[in-house]
C-alpha atoms as a PDB file:
ATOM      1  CA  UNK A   1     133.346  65.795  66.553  1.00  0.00           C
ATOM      2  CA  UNK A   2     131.419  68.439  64.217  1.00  0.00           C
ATOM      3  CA  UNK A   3     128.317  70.066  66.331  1.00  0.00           C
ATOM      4  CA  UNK A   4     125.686  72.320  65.082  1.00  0.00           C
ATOM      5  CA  UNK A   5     125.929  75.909  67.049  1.00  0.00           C
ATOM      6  CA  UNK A   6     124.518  79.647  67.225  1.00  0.00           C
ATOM      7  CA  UNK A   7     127.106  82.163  65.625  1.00  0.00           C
ATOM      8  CA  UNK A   8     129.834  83.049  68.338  1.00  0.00           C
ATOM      9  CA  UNK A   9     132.814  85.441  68.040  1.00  0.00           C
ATOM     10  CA  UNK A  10     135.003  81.615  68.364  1.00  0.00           C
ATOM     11  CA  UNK A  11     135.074  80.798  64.850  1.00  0.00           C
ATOM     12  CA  UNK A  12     135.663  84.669  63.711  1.00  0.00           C
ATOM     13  CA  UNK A  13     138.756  83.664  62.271  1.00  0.00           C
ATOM     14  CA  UNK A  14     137.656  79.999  60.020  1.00  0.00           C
ATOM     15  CA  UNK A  15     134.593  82.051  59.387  1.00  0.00           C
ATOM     16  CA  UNK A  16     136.173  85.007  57.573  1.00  0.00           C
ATOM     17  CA  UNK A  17     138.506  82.214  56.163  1.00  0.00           C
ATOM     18  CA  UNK A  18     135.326  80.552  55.071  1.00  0.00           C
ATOM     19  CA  UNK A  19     133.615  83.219  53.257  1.00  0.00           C
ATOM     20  CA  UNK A  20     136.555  84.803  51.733  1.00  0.00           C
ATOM     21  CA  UNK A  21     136.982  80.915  49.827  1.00  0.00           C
ATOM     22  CA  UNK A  22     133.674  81.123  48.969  1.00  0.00           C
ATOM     23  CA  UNK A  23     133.688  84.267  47.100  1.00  0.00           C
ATOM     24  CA  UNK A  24     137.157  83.541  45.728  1.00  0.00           C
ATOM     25  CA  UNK A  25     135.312  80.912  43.850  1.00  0.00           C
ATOM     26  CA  UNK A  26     132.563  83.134  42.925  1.00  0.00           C
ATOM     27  CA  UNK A  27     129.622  80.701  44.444  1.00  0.00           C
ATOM     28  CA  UNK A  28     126.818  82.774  45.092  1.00  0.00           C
ATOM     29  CA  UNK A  29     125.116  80.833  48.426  1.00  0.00           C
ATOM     30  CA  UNK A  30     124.433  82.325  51.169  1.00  0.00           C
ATOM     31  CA  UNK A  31     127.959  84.156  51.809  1.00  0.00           C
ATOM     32  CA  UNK A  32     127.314  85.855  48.244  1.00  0.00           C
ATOM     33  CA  UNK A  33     130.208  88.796  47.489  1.00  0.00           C
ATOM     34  CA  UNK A  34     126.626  90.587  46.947  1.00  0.00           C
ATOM     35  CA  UNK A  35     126.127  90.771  50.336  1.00  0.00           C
ATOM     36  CA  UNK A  36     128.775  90.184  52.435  1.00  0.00           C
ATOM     37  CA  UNK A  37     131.884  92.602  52.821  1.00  0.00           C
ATOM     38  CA  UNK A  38     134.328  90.229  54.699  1.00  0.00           C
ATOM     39  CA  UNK A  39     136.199  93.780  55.882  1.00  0.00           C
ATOM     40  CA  UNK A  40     132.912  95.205  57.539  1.00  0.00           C
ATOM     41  CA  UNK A  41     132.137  91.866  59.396  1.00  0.00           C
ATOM     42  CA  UNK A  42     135.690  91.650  60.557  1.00  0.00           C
ATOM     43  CA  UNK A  43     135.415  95.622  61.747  1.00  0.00           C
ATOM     44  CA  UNK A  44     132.736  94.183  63.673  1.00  0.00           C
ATOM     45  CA  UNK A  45     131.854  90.752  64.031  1.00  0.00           C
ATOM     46  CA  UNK A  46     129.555  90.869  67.082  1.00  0.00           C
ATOM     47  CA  UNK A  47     127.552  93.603  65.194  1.00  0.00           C
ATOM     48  CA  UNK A  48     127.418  91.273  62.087  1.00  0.00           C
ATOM     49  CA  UNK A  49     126.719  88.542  64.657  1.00  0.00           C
ATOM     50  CA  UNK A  50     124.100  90.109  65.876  1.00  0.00           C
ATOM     51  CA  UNK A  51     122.811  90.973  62.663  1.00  0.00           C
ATOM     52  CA  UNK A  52     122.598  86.734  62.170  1.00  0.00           C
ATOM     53  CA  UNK A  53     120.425  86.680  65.120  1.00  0.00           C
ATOM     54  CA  UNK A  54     117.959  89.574  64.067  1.00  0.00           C
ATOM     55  CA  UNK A  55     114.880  87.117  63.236  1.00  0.00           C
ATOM     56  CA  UNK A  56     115.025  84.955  66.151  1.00  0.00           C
ATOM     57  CA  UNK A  57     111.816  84.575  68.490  1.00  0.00           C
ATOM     58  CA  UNK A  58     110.703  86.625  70.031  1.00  0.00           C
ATOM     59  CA  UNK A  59     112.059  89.655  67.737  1.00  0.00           C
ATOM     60  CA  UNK A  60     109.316  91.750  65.965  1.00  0.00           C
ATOM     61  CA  UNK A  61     109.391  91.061  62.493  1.00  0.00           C
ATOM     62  CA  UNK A  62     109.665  93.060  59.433  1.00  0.00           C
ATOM     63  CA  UNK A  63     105.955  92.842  56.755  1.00  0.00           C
ATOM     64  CA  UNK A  64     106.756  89.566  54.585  1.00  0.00           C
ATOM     65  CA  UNK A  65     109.257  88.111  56.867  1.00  0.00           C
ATOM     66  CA  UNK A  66     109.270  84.682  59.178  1.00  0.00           C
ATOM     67  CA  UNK A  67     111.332  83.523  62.408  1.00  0.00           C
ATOM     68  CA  UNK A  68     114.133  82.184  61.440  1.00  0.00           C
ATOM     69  CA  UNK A  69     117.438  80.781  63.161  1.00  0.00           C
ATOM     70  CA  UNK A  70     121.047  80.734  62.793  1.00  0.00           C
ATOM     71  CA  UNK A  71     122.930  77.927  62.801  1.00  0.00           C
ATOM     72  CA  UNK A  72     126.667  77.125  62.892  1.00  0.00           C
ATOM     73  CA  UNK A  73     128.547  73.755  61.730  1.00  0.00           C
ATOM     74  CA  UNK A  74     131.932  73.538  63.529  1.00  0.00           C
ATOM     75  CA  UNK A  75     134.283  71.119  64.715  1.00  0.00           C
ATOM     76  CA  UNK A  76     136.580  72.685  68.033  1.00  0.00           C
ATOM     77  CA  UNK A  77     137.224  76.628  66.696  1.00  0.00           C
ATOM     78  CA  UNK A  78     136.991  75.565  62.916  1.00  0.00           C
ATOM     79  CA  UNK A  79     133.994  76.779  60.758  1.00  0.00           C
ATOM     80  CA  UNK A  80     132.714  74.547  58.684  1.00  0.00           C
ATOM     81  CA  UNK A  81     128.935  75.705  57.121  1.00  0.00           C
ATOM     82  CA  UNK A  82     126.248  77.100  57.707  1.00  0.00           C
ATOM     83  CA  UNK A  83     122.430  76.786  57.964  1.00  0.00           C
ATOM     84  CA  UNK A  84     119.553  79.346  58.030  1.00  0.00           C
ATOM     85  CA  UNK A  85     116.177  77.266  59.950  1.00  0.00           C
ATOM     86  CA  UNK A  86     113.140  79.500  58.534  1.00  0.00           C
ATOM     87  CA  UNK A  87     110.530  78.895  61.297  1.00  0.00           C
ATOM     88  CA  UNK A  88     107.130  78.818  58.970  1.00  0.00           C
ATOM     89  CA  UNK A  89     106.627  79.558  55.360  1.00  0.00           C
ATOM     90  CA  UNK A  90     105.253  82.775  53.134  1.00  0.00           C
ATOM     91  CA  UNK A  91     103.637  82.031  50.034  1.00  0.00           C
ATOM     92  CA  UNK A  92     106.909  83.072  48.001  1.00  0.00           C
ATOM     93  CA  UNK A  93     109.355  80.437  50.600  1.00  0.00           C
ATOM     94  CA  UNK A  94     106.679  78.197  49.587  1.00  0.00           C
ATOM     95  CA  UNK A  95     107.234  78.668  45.749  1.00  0.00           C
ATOM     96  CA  UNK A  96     110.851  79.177  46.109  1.00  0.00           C
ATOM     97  CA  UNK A  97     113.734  78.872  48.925  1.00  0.00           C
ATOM     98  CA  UNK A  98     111.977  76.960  51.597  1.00  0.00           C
ATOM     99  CA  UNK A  99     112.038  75.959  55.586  1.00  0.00           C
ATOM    100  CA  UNK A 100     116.260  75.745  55.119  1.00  0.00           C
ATOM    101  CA  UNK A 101     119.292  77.033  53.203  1.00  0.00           C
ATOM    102  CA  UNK A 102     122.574  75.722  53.829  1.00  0.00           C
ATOM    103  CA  UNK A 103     125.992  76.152  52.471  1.00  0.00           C
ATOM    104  CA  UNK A 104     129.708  74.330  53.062  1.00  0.00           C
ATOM    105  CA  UNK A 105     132.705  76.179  52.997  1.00  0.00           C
ATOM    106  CA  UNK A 106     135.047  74.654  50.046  1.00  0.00           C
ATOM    107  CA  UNK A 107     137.385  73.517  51.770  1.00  0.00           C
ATOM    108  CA  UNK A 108     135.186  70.914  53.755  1.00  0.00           C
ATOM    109  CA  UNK A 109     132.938  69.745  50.899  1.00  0.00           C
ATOM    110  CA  UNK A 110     132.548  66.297  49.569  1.00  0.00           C
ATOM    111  CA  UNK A 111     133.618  65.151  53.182  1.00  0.00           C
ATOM    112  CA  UNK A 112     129.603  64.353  54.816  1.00  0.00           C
ATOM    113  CA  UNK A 113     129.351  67.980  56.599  1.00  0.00           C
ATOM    114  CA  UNK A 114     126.823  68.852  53.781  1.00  0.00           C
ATOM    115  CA  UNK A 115     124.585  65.807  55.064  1.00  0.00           C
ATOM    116  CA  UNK A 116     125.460  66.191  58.585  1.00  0.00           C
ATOM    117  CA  UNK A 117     124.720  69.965  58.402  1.00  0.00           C
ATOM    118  CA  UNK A 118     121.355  69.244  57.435  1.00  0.00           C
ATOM    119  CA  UNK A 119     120.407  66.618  59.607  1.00  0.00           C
ATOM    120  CA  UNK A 120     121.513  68.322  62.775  1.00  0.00           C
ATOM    121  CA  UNK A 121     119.191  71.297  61.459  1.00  0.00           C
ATOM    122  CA  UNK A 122     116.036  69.252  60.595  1.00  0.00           C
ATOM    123  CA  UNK A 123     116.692  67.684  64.347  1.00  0.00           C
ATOM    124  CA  UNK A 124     116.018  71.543  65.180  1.00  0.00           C
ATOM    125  CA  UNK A 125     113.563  72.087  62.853  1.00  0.00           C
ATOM    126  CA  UNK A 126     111.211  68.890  64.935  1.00  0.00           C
ATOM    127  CA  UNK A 127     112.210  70.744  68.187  1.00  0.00           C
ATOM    128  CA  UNK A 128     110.296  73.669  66.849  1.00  0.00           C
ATOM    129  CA  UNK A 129     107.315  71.147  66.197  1.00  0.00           C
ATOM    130  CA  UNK A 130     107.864  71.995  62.091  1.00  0.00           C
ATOM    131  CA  UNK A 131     106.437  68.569  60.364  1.00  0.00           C
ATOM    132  CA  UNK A 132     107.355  68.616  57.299  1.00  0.00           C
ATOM    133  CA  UNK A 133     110.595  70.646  55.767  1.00  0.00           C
ATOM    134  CA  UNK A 134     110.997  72.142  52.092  1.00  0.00           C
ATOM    135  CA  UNK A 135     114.411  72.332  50.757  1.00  0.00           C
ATOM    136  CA  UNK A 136     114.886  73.746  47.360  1.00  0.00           C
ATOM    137  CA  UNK A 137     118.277  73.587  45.130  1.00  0.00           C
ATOM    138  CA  UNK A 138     119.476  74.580  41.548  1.00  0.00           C
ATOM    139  CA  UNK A 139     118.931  70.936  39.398  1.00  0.00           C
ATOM    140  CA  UNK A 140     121.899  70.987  38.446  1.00  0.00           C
ATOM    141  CA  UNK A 141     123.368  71.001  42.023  1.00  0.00           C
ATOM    142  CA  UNK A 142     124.069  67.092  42.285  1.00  0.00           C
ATOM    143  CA  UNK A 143     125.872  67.624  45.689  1.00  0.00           C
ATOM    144  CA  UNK A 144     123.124  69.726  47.228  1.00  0.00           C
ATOM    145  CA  UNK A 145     120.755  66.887  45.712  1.00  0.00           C
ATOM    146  CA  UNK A 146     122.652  64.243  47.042  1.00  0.00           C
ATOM    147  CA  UNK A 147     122.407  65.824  50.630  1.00  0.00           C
ATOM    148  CA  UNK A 148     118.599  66.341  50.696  1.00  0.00           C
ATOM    149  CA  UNK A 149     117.929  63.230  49.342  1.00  0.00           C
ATOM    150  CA  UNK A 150     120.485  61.467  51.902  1.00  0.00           C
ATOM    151  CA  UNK A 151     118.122  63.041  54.460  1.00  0.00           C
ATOM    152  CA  UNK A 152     115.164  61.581  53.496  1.00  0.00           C
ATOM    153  CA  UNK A 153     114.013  64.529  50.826  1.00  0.00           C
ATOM    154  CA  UNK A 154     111.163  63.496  48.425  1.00  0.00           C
ATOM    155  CA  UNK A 155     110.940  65.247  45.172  1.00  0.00           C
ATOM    156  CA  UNK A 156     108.273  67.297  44.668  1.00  0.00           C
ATOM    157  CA  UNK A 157     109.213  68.431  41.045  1.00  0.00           C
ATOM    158  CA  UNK A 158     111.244  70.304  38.890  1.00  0.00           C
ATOM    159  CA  UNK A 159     110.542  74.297  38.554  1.00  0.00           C
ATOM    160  CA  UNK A 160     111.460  77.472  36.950  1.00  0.00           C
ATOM    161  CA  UNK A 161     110.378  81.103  38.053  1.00  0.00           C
ATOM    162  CA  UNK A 162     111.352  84.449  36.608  1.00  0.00           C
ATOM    163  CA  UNK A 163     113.419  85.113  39.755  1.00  0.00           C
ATOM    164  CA  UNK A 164     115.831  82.783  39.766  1.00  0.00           C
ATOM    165  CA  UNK A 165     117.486  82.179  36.465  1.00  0.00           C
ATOM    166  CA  UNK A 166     118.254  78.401  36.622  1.00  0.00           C
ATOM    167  CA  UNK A 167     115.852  74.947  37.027  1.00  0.00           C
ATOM    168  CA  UNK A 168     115.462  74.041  40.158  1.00  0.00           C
ATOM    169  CA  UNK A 169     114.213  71.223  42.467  1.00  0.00           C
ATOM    170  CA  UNK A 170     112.022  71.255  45.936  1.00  0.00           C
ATOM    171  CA  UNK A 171     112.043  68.406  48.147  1.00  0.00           C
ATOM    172  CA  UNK A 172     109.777  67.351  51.041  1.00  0.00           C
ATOM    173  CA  UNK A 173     111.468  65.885  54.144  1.00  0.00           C
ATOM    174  CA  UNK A 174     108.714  64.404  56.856  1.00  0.00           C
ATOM    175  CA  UNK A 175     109.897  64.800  60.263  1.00  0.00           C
END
């Protein structure tokens, strides 16, 4: 049975596996080629790890930046997404990117981990007393739509912004 986890040197393997798919296919998400060199994290994965964890109450934050958390989808030692819990909102979250991100790898899409994924992280989110979630996604992401609004996410509207190149949508989920 899939179960929502922190990062742990147990799924190093599916994980690399994971993000190596995802770039293969040239998605951007979370696990963007931009920013992740599979080699480095598999030099040293408690390092990158740890690196996951850096935001995480009570750590001293960075100007700008919010608690966040670090969250693992797996099912025994296989990796199957990921989620990133942002504790509170800045005004630019607000505009664009919200309380969670989440990705699937590939290989596991279309198969309910996308919905499950979230749920088990808005479950968090009301542990941490958060109300009321914002999830934003590219429009034309019907899959990504299709989670949120699975979960219980209420359009707020349609948006564009100079910084991200493509329409996209923010939802409200009430918790």
């Amino acid at each position: 049975m899939p179960e929502l986890v922190t990062p742990s040197a147990q799924y190093r393997k599916s994980f690399l596996e994971a993000v190596r798919e995802m770039q293969a296919e040239g998605g951007g998400g979370l696990a963007s080629s931009r920013t992740w060199d599979t080699d480095e994290i598999a030099a040293d994965f408690d390092a990158f790890l740890q690196h996951l964890r850096r935001l995480e109450p009570p750590a001293g934050l960075p100007e700008g930046w919010v608690h966040s958390s670090e969250f693992w989808l797996v099912d025994g030692d296989t990796y199957l997404g990921r989620a990133d819990l942002r504790h509170s909102l800045t005004p630019g979250m607000r505009e664009f990117g919200g309380h969670i991100g989440y990705e699937v790898w590939p290989s596991a899409r279309r198969q309910g981990y996308g919905k499950m994924l979230l749920r088990l992280t808005l479950e968090r989110a009301q542990e941490l007393g958060i109300e009321r979630v914002l999830i934003t996604c590219d429009a034309e992401n019907l899959g990504s739509r299709g989670v949120i609004e699975g979960n219980g996410g209420v359009l707020e509207g349609e948006f564009r912004l100079d910084l991200h190149p493509r329409p996209f949508r923010r939802y409200w989920i009430t918790l």
